[in-house]
N, C-alpha and C. Protein backbone atom coordinates (compact mmCIF):
# COMPACT_ATOMS: atom_id res chain seq x y z
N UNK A 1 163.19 148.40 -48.88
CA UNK A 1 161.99 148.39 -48.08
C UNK A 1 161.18 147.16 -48.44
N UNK A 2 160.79 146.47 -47.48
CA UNK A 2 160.17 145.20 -48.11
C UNK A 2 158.65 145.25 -47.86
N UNK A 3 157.77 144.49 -48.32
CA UNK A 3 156.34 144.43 -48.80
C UNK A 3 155.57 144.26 -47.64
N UNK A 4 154.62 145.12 -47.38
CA UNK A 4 153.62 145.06 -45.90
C UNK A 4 153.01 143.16 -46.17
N UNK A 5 152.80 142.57 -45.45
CA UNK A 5 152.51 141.53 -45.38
C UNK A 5 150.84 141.25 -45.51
N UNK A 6 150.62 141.98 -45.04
CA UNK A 6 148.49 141.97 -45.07
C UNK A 6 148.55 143.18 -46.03
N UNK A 7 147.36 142.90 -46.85
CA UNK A 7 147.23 144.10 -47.51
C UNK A 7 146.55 145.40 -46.92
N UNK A 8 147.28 146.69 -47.35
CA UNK A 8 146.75 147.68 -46.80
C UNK A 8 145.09 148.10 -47.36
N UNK A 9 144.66 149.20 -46.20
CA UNK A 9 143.34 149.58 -46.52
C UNK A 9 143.48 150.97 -47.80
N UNK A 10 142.37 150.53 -48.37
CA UNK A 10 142.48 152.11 -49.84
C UNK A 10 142.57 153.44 -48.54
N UNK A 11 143.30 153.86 -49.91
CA UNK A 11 143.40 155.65 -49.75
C UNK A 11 142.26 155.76 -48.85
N UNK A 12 141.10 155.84 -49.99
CA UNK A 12 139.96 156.46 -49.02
C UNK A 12 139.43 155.76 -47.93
N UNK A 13 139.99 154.68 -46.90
CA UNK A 13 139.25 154.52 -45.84
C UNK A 13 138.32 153.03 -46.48
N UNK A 14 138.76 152.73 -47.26
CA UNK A 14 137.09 151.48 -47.83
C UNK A 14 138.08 150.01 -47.09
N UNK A 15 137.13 149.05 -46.60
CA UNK A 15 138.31 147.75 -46.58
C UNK A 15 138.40 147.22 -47.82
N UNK A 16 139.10 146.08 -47.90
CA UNK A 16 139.11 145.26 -48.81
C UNK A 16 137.64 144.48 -49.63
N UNK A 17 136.88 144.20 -47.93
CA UNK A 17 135.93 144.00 -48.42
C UNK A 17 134.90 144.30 -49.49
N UNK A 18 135.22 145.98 -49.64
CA UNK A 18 133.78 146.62 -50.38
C UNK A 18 134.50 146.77 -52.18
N UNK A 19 136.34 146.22 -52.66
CA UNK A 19 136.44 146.08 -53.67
C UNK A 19 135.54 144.95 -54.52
N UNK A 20 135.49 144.78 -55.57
CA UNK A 20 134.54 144.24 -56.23
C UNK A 20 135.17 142.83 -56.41
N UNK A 21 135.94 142.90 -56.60
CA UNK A 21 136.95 141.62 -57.18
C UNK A 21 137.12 140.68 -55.95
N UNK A 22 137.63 141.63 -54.89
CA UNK A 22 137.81 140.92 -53.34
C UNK A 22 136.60 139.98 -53.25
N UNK A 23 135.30 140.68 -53.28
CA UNK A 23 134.12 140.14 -52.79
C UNK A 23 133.56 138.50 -53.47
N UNK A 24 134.01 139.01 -54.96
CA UNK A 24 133.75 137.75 -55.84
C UNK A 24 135.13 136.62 -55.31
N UNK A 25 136.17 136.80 -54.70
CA UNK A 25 137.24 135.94 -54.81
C UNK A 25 136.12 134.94 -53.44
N UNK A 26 136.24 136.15 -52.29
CA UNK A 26 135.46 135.42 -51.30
C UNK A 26 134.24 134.52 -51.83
N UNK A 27 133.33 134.77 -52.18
CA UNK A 27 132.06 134.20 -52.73
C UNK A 27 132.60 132.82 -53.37
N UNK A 28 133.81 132.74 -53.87
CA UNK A 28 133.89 131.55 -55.03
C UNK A 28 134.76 130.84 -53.84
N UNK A 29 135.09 131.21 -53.03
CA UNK A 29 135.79 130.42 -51.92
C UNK A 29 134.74 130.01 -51.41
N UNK A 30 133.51 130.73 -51.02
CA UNK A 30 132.60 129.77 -49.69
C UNK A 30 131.91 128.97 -50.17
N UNK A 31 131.67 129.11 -51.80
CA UNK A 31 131.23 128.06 -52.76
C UNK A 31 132.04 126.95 -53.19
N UNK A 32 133.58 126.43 -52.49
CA UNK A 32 133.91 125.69 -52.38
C UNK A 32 135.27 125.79 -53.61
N UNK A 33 135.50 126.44 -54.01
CA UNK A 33 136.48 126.57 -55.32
C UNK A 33 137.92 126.44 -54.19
N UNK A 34 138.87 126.10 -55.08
CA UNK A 34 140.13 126.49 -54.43
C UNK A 34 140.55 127.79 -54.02
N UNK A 35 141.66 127.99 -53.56
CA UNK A 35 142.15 129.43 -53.54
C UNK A 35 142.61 129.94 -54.78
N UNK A 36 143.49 129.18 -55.78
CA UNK A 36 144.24 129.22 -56.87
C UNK A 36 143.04 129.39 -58.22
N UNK A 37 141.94 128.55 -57.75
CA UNK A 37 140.92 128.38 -59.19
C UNK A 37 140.43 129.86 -59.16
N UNK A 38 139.97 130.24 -57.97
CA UNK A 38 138.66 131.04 -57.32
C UNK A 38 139.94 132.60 -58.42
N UNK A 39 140.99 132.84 -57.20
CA UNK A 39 141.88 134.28 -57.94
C UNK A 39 141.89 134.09 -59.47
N UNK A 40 141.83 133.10 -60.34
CA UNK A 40 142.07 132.78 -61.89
C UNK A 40 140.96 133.90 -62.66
N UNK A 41 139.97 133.08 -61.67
CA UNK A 41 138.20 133.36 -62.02
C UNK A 41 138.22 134.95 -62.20
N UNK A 42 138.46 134.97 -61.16
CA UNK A 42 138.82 136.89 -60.52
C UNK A 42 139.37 137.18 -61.46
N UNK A 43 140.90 136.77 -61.77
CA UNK A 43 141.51 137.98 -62.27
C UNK A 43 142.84 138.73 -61.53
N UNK A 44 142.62 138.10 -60.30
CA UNK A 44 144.00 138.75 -58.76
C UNK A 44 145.13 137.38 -58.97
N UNK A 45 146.51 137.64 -58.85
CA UNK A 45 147.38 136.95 -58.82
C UNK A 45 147.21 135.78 -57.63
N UNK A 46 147.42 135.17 -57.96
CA UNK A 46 147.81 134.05 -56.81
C UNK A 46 147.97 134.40 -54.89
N UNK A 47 149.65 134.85 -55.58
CA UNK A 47 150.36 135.81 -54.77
C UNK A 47 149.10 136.67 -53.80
N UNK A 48 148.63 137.78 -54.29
CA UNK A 48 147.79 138.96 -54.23
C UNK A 48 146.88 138.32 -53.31
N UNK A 49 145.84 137.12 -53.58
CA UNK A 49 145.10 136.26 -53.13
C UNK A 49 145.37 135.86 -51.75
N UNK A 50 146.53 135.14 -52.14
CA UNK A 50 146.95 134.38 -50.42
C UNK A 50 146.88 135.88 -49.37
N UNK A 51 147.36 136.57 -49.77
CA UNK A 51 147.64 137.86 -48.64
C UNK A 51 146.39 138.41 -48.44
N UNK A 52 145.71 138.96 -49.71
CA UNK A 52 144.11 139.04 -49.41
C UNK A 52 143.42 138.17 -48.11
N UNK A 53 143.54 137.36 -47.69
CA UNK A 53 143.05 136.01 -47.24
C UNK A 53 144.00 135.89 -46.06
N UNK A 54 144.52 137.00 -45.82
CA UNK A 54 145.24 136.74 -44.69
C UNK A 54 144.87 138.36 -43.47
N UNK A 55 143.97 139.07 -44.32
CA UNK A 55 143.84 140.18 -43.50
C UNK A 55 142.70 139.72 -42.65
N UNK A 56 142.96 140.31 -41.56
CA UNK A 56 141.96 139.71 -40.48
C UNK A 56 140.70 140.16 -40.84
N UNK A 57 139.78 141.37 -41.22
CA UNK A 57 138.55 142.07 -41.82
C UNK A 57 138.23 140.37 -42.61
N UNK A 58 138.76 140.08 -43.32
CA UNK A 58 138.44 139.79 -44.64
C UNK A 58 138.37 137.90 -43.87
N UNK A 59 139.22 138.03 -43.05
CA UNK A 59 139.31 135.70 -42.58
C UNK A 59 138.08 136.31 -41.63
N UNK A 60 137.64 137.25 -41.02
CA UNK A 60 136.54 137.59 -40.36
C UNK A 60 135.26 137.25 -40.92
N UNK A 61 135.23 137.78 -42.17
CA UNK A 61 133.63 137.52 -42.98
C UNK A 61 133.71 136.18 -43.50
N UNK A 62 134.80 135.58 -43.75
CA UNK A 62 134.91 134.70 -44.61
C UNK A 62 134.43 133.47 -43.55
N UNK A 63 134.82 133.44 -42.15
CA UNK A 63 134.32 132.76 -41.18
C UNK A 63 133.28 132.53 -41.14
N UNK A 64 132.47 133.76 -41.13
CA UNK A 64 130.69 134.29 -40.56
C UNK A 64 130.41 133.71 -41.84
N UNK A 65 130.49 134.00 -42.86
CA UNK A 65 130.03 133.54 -43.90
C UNK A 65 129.75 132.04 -44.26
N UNK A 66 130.96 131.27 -43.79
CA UNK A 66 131.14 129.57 -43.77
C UNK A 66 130.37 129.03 -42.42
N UNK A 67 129.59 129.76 -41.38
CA UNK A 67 129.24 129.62 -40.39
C UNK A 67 127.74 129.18 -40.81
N UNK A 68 126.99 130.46 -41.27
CA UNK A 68 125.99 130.82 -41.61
C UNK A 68 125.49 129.51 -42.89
N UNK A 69 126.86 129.07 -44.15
CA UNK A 69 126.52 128.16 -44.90
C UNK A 69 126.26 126.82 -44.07
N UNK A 70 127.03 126.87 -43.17
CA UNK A 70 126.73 125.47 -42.04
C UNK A 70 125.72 125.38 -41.85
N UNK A 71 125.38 126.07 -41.27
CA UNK A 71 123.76 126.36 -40.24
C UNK A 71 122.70 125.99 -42.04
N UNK A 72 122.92 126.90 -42.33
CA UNK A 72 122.08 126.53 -43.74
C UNK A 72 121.72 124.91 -44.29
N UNK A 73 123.07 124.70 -44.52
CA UNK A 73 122.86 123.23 -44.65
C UNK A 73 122.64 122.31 -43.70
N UNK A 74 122.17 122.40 -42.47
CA UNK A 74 121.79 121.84 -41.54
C UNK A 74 120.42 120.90 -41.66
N UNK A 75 119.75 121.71 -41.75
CA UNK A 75 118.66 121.02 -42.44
C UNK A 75 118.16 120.20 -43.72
N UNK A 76 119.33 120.37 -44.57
CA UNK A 76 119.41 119.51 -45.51
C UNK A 76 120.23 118.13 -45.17
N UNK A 77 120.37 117.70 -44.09
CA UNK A 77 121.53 117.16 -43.65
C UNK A 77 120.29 115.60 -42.77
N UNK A 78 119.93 116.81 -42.08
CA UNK A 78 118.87 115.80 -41.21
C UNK A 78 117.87 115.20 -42.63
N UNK A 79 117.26 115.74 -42.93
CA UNK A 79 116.52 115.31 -44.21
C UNK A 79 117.07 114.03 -45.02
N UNK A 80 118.20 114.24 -45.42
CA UNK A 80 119.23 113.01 -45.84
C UNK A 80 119.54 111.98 -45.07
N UNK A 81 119.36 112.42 -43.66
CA UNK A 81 119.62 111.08 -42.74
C UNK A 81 118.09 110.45 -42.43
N UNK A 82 116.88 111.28 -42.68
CA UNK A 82 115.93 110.93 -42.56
C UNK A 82 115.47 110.03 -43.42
N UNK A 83 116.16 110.17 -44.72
CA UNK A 83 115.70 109.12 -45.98
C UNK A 83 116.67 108.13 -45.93
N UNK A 84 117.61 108.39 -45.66
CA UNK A 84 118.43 106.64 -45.26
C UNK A 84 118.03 105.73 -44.74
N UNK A 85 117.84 106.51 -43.17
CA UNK A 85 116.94 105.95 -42.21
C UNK A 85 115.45 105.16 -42.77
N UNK A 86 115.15 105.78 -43.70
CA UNK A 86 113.50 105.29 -43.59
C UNK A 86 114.08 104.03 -45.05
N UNK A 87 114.56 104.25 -46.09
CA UNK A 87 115.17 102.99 -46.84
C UNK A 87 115.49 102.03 -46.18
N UNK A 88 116.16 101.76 -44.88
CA UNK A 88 116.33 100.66 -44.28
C UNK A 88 115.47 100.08 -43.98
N UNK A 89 114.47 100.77 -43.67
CA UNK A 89 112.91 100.29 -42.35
C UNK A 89 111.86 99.45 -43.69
N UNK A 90 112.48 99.64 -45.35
CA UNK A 90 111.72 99.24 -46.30
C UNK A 90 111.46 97.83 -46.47
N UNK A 91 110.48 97.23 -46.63
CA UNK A 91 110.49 95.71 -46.98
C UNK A 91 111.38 95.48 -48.39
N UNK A 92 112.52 94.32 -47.69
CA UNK A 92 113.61 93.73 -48.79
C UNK A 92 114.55 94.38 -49.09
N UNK A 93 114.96 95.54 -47.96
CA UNK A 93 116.12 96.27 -47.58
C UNK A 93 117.09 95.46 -47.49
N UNK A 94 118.60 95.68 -48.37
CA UNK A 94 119.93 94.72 -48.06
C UNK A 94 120.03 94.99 -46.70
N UNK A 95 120.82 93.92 -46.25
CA UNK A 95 121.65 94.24 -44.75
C UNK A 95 122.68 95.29 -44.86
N UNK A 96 123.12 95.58 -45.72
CA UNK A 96 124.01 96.98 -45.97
C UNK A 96 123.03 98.16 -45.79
N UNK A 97 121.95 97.98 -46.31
CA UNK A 97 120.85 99.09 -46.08
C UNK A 97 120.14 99.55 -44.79
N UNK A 98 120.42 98.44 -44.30
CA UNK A 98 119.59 98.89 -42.85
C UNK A 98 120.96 99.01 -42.14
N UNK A 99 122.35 98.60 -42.11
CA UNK A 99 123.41 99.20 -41.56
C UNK A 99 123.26 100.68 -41.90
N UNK A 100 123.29 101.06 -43.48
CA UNK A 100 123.30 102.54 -43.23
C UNK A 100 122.48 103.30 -42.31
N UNK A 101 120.89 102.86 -42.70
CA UNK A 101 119.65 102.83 -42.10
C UNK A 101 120.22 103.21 -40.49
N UNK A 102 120.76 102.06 -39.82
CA UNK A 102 121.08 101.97 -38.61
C UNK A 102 122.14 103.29 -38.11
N UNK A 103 123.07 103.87 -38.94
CA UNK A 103 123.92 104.84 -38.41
C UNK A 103 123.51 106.09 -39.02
N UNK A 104 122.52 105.79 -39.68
CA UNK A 104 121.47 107.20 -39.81
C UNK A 104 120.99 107.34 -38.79
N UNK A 105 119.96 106.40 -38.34
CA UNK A 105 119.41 106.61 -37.33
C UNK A 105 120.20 107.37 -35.72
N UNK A 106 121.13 106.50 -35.60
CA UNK A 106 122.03 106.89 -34.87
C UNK A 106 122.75 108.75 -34.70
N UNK A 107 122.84 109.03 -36.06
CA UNK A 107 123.48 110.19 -36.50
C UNK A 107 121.97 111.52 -35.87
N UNK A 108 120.97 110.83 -36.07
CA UNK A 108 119.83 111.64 -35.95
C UNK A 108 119.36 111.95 -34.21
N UNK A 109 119.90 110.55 -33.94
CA UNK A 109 119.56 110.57 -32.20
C UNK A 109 120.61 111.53 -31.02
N UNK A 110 121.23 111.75 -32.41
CA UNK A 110 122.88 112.68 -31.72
C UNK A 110 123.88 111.66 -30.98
N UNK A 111 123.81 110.58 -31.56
CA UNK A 111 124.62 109.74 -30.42
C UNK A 111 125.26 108.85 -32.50
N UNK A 112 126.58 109.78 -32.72
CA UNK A 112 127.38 109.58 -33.40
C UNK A 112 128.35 108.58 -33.29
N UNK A 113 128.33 107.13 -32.59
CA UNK A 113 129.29 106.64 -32.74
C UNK A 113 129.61 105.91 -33.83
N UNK A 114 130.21 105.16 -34.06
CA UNK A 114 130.32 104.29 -35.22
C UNK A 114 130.58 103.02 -34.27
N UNK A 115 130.08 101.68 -35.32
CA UNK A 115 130.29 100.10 -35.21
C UNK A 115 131.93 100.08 -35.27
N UNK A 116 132.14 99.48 -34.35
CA UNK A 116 133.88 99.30 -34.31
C UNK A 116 134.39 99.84 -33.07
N UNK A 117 135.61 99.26 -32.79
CA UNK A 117 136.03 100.20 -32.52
C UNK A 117 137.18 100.88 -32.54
N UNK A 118 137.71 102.05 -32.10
CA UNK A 118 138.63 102.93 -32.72
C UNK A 118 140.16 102.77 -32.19
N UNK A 119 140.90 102.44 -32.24
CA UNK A 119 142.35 102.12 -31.90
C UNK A 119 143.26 103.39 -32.53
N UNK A 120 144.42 103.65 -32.11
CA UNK A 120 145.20 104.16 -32.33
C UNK A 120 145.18 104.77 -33.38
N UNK A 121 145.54 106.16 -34.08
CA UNK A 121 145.69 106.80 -35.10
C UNK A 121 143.86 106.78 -35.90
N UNK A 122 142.98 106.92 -35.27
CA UNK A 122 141.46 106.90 -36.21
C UNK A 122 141.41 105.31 -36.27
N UNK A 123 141.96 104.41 -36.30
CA UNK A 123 141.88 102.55 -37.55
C UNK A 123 140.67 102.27 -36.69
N UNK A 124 139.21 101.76 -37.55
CA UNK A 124 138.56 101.17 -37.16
C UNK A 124 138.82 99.46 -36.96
N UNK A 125 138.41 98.90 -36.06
CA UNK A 125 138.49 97.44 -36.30
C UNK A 125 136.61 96.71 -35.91
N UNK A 126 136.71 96.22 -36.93
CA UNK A 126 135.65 95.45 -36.85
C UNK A 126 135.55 93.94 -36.62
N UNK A 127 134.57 93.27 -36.62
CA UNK A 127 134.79 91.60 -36.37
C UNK A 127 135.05 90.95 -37.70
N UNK A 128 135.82 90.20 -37.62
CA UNK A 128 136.18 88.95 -38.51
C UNK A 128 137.26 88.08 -38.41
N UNK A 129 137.68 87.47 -39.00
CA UNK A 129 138.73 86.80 -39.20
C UNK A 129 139.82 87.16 -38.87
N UNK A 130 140.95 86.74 -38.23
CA UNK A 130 142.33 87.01 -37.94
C UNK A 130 143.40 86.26 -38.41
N UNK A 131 144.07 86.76 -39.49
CA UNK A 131 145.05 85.68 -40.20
C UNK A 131 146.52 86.30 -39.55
N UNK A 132 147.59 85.46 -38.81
CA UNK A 132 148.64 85.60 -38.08
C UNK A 132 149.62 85.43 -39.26
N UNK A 133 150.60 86.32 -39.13
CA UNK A 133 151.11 86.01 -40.73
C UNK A 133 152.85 86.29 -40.22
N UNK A 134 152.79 86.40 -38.53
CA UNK A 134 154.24 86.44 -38.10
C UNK A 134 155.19 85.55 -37.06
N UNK A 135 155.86 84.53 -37.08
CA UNK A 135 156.48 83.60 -36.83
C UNK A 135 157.68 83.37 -38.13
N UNK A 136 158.36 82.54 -38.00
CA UNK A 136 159.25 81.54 -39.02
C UNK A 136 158.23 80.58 -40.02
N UNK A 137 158.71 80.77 -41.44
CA UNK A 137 157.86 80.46 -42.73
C UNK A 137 158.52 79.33 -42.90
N UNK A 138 157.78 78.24 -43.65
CA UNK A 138 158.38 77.47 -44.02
C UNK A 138 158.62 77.22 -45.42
N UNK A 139 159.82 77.34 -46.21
CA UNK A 139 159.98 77.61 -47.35
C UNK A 139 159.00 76.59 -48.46
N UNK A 140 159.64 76.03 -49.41
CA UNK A 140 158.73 75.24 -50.62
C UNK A 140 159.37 74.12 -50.15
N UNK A 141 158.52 72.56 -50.31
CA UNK A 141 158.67 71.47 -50.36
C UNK A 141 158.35 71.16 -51.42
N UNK A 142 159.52 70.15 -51.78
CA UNK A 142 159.57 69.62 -53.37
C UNK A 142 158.80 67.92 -52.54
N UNK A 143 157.75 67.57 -53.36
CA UNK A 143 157.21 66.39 -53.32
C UNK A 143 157.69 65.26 -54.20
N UNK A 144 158.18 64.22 -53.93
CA UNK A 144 158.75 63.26 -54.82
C UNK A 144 159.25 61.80 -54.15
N UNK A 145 160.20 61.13 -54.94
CA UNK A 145 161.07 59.70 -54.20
C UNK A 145 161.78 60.19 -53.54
N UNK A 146 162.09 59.53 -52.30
CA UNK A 146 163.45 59.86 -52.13
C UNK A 146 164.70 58.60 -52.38
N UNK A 147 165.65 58.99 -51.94
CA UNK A 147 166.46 58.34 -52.78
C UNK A 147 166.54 56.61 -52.37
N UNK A 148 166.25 56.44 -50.94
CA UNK A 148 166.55 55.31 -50.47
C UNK A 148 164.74 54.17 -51.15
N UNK A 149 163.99 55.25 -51.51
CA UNK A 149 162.60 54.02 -51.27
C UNK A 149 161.91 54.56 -53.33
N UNK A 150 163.52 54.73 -54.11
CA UNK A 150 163.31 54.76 -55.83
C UNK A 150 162.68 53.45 -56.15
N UNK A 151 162.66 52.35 -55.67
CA UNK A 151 162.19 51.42 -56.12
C UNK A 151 160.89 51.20 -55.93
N UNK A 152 160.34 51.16 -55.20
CA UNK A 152 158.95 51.35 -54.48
C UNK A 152 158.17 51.83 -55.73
N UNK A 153 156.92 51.65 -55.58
CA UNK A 153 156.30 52.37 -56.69
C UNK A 153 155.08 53.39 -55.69
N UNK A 154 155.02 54.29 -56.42
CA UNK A 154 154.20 55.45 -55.60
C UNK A 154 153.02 55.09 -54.80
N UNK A 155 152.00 54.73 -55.13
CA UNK A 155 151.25 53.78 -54.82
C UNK A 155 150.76 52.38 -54.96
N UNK A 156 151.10 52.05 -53.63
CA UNK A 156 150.76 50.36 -53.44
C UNK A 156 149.43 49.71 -53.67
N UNK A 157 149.38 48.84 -54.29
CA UNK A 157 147.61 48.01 -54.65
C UNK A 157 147.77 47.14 -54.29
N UNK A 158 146.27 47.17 -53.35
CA UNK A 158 146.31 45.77 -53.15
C UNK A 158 145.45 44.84 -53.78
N UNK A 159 146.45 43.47 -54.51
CA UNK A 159 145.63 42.83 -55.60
C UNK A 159 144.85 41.64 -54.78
């Protein structure tokens, strides 16, 4: 007989949720721990963990829960773009500073783009220089006499 795949609900009717251990595994997950660190912490196998984390009750709260931390940090977010923003606007701000400055600002106006632009696979490209580095190379030149003008002396003076 092989192993139910989600874990079952207790005898008495409780979910997973209302075990004690479950609750702390979740908590140390939405606080950012691994899956592997968070079960250690606990005390639940590895194993035990992943399947925990696979019952729908339980990826349910764990959602609402990471939802709710979003929203939370929301406002700490604008605040941070608000002080970027205003470092740039400072007298004797680097030009790196008012770039940030500048895509703070940007980030705040809801109009997220970035300087560049975006090509294939995410690659930003920006302006600068273009070094061509594909054609036929030309190997090493040895500088010297050659054989017909040995007599000659390297440079001629005129006396």
């Amino acid at each position: 007989m092989s192993k139910p795949a989600v874990p079952p609900i207790n005898s008495s009717g409780k979910t997973l949720l209302t075990i004690p251990r479950v609750r702390q595994l979740l908590n140390l997950l939405i606080e950012g721990e691994r899956l592997e660190d968070a079960a250690d912490k606990v005390g639940i196998r590895r194993h035990r963990a992943r399947l925990i984390m696979r019952d729908p009750a339980v990826r349910r709260q764990f959602m609402r829960e990471i939802e709710v931390l979003a929203e939370s940090e929301r406002a700490r977010n604008i605040l941070l773009r608000r002080t970027v923003r205003d470092r740039g606007l400072e007298p004797g701000a680097t030009a790196a500073t008012m770039k940030v400055a500048l895509e703070a600002a940007r980030a705040l106006d809801g109009s997220e783009e970035s300087s560049g632009i975006t090509i294939n696979g995410g690659q930003n490209v920006i302006a600068g220089y273009v070094i061509r580095l594909d054609g036929p190379a030309e190997g090493p030149r040895s500088v010297g006499l050659s054989g017909t003008d040995s007599g000659k002396p390297l440079i001629e003076h005129d006396e």
